[in-house]
C-alpha atoms as a PDB file:
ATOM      1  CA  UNK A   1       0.000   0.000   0.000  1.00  0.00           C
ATOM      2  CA  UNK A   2       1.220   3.476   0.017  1.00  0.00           C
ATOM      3  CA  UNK A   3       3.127   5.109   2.680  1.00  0.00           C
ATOM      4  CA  UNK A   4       1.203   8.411   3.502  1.00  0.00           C
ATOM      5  CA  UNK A   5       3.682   9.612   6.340  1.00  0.00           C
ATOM      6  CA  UNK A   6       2.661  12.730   8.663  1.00  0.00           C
ATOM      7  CA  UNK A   7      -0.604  14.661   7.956  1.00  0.00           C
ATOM      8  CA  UNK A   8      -0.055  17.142  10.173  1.00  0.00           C
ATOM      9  CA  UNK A   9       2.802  18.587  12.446  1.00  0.00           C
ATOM     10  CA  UNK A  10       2.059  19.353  16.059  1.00  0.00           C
ATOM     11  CA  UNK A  11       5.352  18.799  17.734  1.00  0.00           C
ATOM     12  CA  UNK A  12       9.213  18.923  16.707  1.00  0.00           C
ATOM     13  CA  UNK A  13      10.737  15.419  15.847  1.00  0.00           C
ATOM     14  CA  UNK A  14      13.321  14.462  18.003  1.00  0.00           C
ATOM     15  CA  UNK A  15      17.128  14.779  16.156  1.00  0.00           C
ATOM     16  CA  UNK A  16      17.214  13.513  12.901  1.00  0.00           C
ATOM     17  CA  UNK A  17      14.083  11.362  13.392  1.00  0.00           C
ATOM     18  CA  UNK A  18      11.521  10.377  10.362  1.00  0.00           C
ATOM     19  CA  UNK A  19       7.687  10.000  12.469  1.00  0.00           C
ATOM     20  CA  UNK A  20       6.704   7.384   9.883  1.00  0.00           C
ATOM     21  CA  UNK A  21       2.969   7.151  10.183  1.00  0.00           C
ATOM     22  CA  UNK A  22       0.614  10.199  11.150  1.00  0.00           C
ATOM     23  CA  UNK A  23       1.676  12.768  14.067  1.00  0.00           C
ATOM     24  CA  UNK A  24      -1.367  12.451  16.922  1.00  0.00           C
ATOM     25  CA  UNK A  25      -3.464  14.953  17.266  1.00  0.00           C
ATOM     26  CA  UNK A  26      -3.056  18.197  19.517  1.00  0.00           C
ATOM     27  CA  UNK A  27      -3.651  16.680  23.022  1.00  0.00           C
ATOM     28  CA  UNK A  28      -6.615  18.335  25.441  1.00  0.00           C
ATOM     29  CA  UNK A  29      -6.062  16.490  28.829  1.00  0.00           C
ATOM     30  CA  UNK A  30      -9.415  16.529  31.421  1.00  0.00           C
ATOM     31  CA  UNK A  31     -10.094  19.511  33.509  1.00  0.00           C
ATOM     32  CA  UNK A  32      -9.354  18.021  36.971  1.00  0.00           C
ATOM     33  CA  UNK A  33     -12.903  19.330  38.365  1.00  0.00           C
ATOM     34  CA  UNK A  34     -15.902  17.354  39.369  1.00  0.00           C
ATOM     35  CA  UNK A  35     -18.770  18.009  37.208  1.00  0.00           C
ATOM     36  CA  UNK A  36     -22.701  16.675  36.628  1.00  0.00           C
ATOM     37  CA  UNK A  37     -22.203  13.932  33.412  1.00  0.00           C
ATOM     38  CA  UNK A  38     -24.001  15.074  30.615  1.00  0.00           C
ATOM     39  CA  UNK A  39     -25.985  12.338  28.405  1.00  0.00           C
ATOM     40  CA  UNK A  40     -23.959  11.048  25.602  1.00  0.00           C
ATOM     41  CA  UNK A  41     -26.147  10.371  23.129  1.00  0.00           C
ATOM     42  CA  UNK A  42     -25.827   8.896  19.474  1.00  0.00           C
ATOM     43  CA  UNK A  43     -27.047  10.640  16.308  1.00  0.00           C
ATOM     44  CA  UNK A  44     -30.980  10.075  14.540  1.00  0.00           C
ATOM     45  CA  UNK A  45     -30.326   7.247  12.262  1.00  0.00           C
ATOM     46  CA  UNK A  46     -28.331   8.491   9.086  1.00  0.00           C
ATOM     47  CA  UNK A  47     -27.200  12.143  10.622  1.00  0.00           C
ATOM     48  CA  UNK A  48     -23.458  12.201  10.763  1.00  0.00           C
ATOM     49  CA  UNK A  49     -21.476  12.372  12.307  1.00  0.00           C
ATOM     50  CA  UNK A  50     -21.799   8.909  14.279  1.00  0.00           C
ATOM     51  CA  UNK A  51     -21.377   9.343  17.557  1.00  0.00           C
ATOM     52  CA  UNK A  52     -18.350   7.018  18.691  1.00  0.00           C
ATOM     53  CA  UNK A  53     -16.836   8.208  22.259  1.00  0.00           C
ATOM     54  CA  UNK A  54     -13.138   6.826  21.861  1.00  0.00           C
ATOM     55  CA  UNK A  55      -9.661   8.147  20.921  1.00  0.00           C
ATOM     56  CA  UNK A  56     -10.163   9.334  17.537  1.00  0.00           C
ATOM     57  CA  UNK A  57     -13.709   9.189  17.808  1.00  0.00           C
ATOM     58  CA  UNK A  58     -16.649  11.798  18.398  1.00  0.00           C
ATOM     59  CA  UNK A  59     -18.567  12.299  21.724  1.00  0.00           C
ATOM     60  CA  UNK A  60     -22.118  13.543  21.194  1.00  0.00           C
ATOM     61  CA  UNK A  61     -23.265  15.748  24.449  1.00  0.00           C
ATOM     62  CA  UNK A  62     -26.786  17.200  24.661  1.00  0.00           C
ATOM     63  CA  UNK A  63     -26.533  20.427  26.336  1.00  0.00           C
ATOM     64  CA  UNK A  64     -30.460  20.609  26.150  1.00  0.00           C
ATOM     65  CA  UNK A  65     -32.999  23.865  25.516  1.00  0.00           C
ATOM     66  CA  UNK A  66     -31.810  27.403  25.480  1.00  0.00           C
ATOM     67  CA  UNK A  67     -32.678  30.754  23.393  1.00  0.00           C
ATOM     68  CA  UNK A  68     -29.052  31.483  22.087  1.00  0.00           C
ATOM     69  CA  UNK A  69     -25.788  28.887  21.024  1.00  0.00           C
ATOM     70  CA  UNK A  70     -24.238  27.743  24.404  1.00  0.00           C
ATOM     71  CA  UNK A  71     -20.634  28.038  24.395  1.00  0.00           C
ATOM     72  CA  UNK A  72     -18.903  24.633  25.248  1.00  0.00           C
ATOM     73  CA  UNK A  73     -15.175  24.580  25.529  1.00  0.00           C
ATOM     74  CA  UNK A  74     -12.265  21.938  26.458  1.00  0.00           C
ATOM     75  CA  UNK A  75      -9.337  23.218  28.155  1.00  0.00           C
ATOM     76  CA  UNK A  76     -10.309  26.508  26.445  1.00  0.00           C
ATOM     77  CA  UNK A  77     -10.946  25.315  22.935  1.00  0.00           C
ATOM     78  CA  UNK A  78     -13.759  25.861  21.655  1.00  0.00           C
ATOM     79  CA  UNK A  79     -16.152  23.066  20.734  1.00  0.00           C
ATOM     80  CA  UNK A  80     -19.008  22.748  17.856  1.00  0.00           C
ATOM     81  CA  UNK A  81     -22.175  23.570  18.948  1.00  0.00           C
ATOM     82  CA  UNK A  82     -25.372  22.375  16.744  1.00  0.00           C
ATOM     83  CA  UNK A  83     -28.704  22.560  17.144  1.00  0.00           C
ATOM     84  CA  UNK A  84     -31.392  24.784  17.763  1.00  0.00           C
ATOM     85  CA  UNK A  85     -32.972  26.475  20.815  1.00  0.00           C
ATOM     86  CA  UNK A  86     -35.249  23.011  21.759  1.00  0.00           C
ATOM     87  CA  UNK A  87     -31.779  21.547  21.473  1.00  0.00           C
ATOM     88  CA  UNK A  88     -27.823  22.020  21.333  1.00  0.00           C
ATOM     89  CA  UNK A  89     -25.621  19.780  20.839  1.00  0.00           C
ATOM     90  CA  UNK A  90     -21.762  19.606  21.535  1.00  0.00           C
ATOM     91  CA  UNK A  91     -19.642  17.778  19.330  1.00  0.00           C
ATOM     92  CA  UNK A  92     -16.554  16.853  21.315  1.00  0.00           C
ATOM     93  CA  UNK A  93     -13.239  15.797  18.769  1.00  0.00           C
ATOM     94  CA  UNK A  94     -11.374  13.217  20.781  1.00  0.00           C
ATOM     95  CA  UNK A  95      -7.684  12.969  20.543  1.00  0.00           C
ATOM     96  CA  UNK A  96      -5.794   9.601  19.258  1.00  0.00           C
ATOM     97  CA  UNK A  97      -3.682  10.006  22.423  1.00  0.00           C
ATOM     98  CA  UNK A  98      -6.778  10.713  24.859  1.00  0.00           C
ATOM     99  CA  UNK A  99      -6.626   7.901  27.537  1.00  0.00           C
ATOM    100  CA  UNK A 100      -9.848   6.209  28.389  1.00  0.00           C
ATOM    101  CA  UNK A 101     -12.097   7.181  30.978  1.00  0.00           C
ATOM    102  CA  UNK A 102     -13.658  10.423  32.420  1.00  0.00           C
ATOM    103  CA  UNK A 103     -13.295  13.621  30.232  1.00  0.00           C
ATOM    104  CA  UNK A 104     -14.703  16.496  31.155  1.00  0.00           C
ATOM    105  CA  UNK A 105     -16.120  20.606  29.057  1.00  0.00           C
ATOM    106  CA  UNK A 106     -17.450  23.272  30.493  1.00  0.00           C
ATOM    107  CA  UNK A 107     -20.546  24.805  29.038  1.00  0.00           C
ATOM    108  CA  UNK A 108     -21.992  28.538  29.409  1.00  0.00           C
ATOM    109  CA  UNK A 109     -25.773  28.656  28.846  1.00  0.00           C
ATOM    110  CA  UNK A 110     -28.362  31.378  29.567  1.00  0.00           C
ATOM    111  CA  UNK A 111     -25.762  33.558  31.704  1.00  0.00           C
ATOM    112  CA  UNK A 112     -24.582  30.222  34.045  1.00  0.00           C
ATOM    113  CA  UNK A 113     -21.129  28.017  33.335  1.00  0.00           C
ATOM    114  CA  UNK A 114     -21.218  24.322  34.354  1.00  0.00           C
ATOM    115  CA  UNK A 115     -19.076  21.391  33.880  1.00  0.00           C
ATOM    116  CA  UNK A 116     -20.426  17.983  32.012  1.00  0.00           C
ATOM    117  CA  UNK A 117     -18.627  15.120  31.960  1.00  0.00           C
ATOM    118  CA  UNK A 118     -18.525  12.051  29.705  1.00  0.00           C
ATOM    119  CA  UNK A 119     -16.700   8.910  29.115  1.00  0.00           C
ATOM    120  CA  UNK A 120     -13.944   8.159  27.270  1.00  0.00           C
ATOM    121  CA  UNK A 121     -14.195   4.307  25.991  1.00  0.00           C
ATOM    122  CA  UNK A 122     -10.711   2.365  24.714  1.00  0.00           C
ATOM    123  CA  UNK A 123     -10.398   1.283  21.284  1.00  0.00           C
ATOM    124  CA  UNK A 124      -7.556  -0.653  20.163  1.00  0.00           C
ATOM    125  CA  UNK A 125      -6.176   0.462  16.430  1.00  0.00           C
ATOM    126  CA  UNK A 126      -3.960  -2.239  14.244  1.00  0.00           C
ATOM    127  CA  UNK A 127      -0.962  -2.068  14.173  1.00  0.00           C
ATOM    128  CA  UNK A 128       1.830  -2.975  11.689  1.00  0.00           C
ATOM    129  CA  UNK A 129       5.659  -4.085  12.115  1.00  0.00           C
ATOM    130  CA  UNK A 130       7.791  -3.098   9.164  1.00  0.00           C
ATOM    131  CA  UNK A 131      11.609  -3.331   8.296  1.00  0.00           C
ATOM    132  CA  UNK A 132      13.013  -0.554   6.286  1.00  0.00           C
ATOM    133  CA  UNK A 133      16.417   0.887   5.846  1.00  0.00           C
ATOM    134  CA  UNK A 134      17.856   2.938   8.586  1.00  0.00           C
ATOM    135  CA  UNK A 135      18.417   6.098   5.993  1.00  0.00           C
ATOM    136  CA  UNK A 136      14.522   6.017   5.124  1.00  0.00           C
ATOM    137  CA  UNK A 137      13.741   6.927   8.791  1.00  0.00           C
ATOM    138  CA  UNK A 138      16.264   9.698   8.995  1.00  0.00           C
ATOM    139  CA  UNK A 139      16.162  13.410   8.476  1.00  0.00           C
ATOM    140  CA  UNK A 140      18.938  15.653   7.551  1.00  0.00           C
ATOM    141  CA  UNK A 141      19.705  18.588   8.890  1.00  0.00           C
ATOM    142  CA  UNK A 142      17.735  20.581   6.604  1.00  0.00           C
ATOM    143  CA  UNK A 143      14.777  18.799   5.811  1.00  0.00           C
ATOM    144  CA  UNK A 144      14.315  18.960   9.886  1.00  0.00           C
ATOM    145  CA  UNK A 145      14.829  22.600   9.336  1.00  0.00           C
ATOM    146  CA  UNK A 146      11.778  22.986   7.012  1.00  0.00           C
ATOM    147  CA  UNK A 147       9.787  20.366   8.930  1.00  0.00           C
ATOM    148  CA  UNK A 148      10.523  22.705  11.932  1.00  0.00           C
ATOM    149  CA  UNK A 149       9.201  25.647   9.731  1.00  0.00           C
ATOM    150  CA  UNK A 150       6.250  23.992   8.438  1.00  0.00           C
ATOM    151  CA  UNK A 151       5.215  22.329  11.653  1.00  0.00           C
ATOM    152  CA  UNK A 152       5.016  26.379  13.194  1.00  0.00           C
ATOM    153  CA  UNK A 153       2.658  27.598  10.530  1.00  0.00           C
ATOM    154  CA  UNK A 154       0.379  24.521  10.693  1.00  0.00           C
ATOM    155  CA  UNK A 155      -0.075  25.043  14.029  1.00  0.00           C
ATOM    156  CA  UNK A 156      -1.674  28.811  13.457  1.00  0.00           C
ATOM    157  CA  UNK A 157      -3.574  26.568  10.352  1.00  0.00           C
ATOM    158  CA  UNK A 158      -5.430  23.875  12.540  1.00  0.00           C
ATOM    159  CA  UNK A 159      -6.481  26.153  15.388  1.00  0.00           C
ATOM    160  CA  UNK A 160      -8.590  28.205  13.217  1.00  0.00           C
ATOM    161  CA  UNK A 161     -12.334  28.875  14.763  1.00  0.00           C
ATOM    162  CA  UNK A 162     -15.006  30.708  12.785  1.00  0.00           C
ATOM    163  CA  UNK A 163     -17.571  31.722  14.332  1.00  0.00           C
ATOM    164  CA  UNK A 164     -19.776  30.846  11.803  1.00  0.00           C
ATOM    165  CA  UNK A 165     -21.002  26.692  12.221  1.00  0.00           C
ATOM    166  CA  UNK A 166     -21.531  24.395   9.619  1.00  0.00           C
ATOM    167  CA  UNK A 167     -24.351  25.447   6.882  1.00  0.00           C
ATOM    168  CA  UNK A 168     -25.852  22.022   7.900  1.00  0.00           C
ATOM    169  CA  UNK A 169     -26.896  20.603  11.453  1.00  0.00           C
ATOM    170  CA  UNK A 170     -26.411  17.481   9.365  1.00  0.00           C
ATOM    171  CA  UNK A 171     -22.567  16.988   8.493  1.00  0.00           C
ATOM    172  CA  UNK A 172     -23.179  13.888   6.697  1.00  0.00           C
ATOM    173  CA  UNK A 173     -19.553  14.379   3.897  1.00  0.00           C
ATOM    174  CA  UNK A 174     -18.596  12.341   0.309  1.00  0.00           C
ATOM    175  CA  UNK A 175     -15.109  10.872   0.334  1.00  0.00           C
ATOM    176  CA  UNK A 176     -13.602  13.228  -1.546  1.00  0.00           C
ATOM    177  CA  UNK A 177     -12.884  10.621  -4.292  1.00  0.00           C
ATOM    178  CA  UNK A 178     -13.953   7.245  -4.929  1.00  0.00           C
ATOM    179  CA  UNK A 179     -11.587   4.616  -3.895  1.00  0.00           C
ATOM    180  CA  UNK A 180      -9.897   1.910  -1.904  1.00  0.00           C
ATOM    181  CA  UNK A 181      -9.080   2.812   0.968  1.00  0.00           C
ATOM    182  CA  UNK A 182      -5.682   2.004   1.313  1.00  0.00           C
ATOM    183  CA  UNK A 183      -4.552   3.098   4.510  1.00  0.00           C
ATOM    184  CA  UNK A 184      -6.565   2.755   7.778  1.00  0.00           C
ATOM    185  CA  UNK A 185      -7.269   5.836  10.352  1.00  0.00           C
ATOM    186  CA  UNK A 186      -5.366   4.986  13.483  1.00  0.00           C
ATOM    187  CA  UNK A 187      -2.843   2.637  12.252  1.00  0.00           C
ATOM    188  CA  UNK A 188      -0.077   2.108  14.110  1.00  0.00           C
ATOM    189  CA  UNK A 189       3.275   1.457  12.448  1.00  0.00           C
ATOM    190  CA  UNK A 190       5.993   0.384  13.943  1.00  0.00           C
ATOM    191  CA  UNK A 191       9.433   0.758  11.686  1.00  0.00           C
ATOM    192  CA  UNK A 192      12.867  -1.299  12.927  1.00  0.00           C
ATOM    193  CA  UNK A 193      11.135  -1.711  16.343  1.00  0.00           C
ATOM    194  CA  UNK A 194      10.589   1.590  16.899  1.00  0.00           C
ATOM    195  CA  UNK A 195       6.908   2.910  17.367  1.00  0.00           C
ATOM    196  CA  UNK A 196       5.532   6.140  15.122  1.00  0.00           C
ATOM    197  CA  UNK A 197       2.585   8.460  16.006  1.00  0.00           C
ATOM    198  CA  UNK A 198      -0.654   6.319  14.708  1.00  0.00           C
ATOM    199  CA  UNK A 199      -2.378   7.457  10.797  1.00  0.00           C
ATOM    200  CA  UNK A 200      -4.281  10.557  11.540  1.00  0.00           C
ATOM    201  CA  UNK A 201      -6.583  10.091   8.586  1.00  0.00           C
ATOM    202  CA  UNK A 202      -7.828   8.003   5.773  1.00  0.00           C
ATOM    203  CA  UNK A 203      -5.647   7.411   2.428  1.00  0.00           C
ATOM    204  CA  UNK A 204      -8.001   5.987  -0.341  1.00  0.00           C
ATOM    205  CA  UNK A 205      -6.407   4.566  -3.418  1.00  0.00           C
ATOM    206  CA  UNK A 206      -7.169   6.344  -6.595  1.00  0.00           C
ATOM    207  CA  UNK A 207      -4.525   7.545  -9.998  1.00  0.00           C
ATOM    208  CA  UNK A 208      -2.409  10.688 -10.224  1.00  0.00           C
ATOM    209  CA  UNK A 209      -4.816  13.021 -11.556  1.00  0.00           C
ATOM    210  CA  UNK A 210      -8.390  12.092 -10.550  1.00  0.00           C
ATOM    211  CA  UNK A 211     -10.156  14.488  -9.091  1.00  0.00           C
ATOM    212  CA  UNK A 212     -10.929  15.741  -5.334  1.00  0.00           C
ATOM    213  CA  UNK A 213     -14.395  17.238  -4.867  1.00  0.00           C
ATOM    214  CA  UNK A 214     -15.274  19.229  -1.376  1.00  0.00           C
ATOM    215  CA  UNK A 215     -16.484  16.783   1.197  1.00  0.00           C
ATOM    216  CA  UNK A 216     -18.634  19.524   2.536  1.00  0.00           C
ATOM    217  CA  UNK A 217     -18.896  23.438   2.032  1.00  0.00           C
ATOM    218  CA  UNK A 218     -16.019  25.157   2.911  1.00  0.00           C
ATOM    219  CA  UNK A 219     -13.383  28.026   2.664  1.00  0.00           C
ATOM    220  CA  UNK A 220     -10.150  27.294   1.675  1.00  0.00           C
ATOM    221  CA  UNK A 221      -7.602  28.480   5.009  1.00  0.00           C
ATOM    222  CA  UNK A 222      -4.637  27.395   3.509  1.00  0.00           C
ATOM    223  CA  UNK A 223      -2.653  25.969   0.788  1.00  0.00           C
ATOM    224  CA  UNK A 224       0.799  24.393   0.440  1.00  0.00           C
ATOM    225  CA  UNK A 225       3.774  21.923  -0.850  1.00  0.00           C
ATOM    226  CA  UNK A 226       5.156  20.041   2.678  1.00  0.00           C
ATOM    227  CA  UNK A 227       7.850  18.049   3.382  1.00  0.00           C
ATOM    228  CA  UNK A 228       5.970  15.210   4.495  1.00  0.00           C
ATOM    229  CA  UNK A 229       2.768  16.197   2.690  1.00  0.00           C
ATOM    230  CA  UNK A 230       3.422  17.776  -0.515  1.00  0.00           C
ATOM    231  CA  UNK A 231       1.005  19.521  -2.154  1.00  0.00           C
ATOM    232  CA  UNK A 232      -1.654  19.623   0.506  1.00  0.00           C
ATOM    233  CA  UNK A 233      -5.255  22.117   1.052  1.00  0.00           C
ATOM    234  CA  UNK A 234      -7.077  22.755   4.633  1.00  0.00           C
ATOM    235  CA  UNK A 235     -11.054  23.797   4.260  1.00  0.00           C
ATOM    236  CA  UNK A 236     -12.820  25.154   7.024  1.00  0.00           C
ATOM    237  CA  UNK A 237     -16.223  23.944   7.597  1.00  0.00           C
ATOM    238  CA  UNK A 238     -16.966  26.328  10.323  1.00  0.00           C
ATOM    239  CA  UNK A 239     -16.608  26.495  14.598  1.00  0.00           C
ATOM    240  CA  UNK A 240     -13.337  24.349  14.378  1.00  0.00           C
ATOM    241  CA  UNK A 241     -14.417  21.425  11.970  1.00  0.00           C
ATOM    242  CA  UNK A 242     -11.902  21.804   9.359  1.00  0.00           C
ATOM    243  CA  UNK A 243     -10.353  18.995   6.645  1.00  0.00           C
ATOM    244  CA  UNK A 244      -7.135  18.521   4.880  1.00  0.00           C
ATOM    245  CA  UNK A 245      -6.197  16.531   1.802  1.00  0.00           C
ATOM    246  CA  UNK A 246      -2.689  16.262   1.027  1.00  0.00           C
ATOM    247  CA  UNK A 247      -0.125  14.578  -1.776  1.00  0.00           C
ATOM    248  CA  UNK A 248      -1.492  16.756  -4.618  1.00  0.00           C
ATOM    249  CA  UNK A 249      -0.871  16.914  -8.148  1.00  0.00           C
ATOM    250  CA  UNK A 250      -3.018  20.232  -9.025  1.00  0.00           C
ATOM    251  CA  UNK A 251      -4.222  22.869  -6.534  1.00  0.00           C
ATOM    252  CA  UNK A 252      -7.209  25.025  -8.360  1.00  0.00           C
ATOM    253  CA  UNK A 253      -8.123  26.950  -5.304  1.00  0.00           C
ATOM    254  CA  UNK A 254      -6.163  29.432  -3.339  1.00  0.00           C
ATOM    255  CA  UNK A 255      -6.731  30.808   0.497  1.00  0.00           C
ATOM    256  CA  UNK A 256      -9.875  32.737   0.701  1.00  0.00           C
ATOM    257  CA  UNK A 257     -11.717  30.796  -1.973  1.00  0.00           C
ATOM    258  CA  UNK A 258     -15.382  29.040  -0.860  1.00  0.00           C
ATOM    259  CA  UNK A 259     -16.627  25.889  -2.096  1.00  0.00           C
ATOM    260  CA  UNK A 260     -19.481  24.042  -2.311  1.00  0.00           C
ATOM    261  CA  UNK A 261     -20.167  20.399  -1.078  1.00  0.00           C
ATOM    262  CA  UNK A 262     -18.994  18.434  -4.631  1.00  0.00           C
ATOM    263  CA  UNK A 263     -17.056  21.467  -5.956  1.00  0.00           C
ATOM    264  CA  UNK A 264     -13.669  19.807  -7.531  1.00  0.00           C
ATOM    265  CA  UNK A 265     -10.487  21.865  -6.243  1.00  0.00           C
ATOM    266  CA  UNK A 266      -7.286  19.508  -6.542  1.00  0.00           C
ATOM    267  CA  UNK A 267      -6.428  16.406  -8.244  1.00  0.00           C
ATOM    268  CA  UNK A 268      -4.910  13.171  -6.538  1.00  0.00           C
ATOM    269  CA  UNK A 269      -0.819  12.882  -6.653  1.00  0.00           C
ATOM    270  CA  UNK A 270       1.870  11.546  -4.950  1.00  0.00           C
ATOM    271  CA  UNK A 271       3.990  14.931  -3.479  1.00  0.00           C
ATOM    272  CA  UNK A 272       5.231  14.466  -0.545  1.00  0.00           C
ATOM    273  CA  UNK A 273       6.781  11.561   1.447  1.00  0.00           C
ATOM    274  CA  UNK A 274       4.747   8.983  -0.443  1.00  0.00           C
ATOM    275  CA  UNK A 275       5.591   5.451  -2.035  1.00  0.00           C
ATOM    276  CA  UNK A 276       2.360   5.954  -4.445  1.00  0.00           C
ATOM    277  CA  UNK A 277      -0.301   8.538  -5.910  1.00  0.00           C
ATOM    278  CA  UNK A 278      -3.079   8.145  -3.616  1.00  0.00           C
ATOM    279  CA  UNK A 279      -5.135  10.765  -1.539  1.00  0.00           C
ATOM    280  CA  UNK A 280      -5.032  11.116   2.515  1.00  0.00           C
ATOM    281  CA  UNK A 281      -8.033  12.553   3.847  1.00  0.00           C
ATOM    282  CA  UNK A 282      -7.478  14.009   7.346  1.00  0.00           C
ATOM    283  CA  UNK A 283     -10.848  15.494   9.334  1.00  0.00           C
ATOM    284  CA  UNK A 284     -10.223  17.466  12.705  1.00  0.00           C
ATOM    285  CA  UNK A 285     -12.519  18.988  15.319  1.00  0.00           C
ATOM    286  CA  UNK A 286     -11.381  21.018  17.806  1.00  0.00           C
ATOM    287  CA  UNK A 287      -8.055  20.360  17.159  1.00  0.00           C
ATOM    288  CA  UNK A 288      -8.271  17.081  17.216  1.00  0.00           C
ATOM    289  CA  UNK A 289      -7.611  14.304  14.379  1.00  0.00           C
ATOM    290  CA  UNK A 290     -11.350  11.999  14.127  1.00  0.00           C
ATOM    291  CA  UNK A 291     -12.053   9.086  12.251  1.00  0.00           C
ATOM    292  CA  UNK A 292     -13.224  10.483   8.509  1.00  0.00           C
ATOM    293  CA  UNK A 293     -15.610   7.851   8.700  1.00  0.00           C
ATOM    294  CA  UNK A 294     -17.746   8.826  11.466  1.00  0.00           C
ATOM    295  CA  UNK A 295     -18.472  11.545   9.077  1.00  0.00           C
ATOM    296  CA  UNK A 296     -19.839   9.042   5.778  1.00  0.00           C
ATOM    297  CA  UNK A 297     -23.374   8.211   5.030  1.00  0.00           C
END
């Protein structure tokens, strides 16, 4: 299969170290605070996304009846709020490195602030041994340079929040191309014995070329060629539910630029650190890296 290495950069590598696989997602440990649990609940049959309460997965909390949006936060990041005023909804991201059990946000709701607390449940990813040799693994001096770069400016990139939510209450996305998918979310590979940060998205098989449609309406927050990536776009969908495809062969859209659910804006490739053309597919919410799937009809 293809090797789709990092999908996004949250922390420096160590000296002259290659993270194989995809970095985790930007931690958010649990306020240390008691706090009333709030009922997790899954979605109405065929709304999206699935509720799925594990690392990587999406926690559904009802926050219940108010006039205006509630304002739910972790660790002071924001949180997607859906709904309407018979019902809001908080749509918690939850990290790949989250450990299970208790997890807690704090909610502000018709002038009062209150923490909720839900569980987080374990999930064990696959994982896969490989041998490779040792100078495939390696960085030089100044490819860590311009990972170092890179990794600073997708930090600003992936903790965008618009005000503005999702057009839909239903976030129900299309792959962005038809495919095998080739690469599972959460892998975990392990290369000469030595563990990388698990696949923070899904890679789906498809030729150099072939075009990417939206997965859902969006503006385009950044474009790029990475190190690791290549060629590589970020859409926000609104209130910190943003997407990323990466190893590009075409970029037709530029920051600034809004598309529609469907709307073709790149073309599959193979920039990047890749063995193949193929096209990751990375989903985040608050901050955090989430199963793509969660998100499919």
């Amino acid at each position: 299969m293809p090797v789709s290495p990092i999908q996004h950069l949250p922390a420096p590598l160590p000296r002259r170290t290659f993270l194989f696989g995809a970095a985790a997602s930007l931690a958010l440990p649990a306020l240390p605070v008691g706090a009333a649990r709030s009922p997790a609940h899954t979605a109405p049959p065929g709304v999206r996304p699935r509720a799925l309460p594990v690392p990587g997965g999406v926690a559904r909390l009802s926050l219940g009846p108010a006039a205006t949006r509630p304002v739910a936060l972790q660790n002071d990041v924001r949180l997607l709020v859906l709904g309407d005023p018979i019902e809001w909804t908080a749509l918690v991201g939850i990290p790949l490195s989250a450990e299970p059990g208790e997890a807690h946000i704090t909610v502000t709701q018709s002038g009062e602030t209150r923490n909720m607390a839900y569980t987080v449940t374990p999930k064990r990813y696959a994982e896969q041994r490989l041998k490779v040799a040792p100078g495939t693994v390696d960085l030089s001096a100044e490819d860590e340079a311009r990972y170092n770069r890179e990794r600073a400016h997708l930090a600003t990139v992936m903790a965008t929040f618009s005000e503005a939510p999702p057009t839909s209450h239903d976030l129900v996305m299309r792959a962005p191309v038809a495919g095998r998918r080739s690469g599972s979310f959460g892998l975990r590979r392990v290369f000469n014995g030595q563990s990388r940060n698990p696949h923070s998205g899904m890679d789906i098989a498809a030729p150099t070329g072939t075009p990417v449609r939206a997965p859902l309406a969006g503006r385009v927050i950044d474009t790029g060629d990475y190190f690791f990536n290549g060629n590589t776009v970020w859409l926000d969908h609104g209130s910190g539910l943003l997407t990323m495809v990466c190893h590009l062969s075409a970029i037709d859209v530029k920051p600034g630029d809004t598309v529609r659910a469907g709307d073709v804006f790149c073309a599959v490739g193979a920039t990047g650190r890749v063995t193949g053309p193929h096209l990751h597919w990375s989903v985040m919410l608050n901050r955090a890296m989430v199963d793509p799937a969660l998100f499919l009809a």
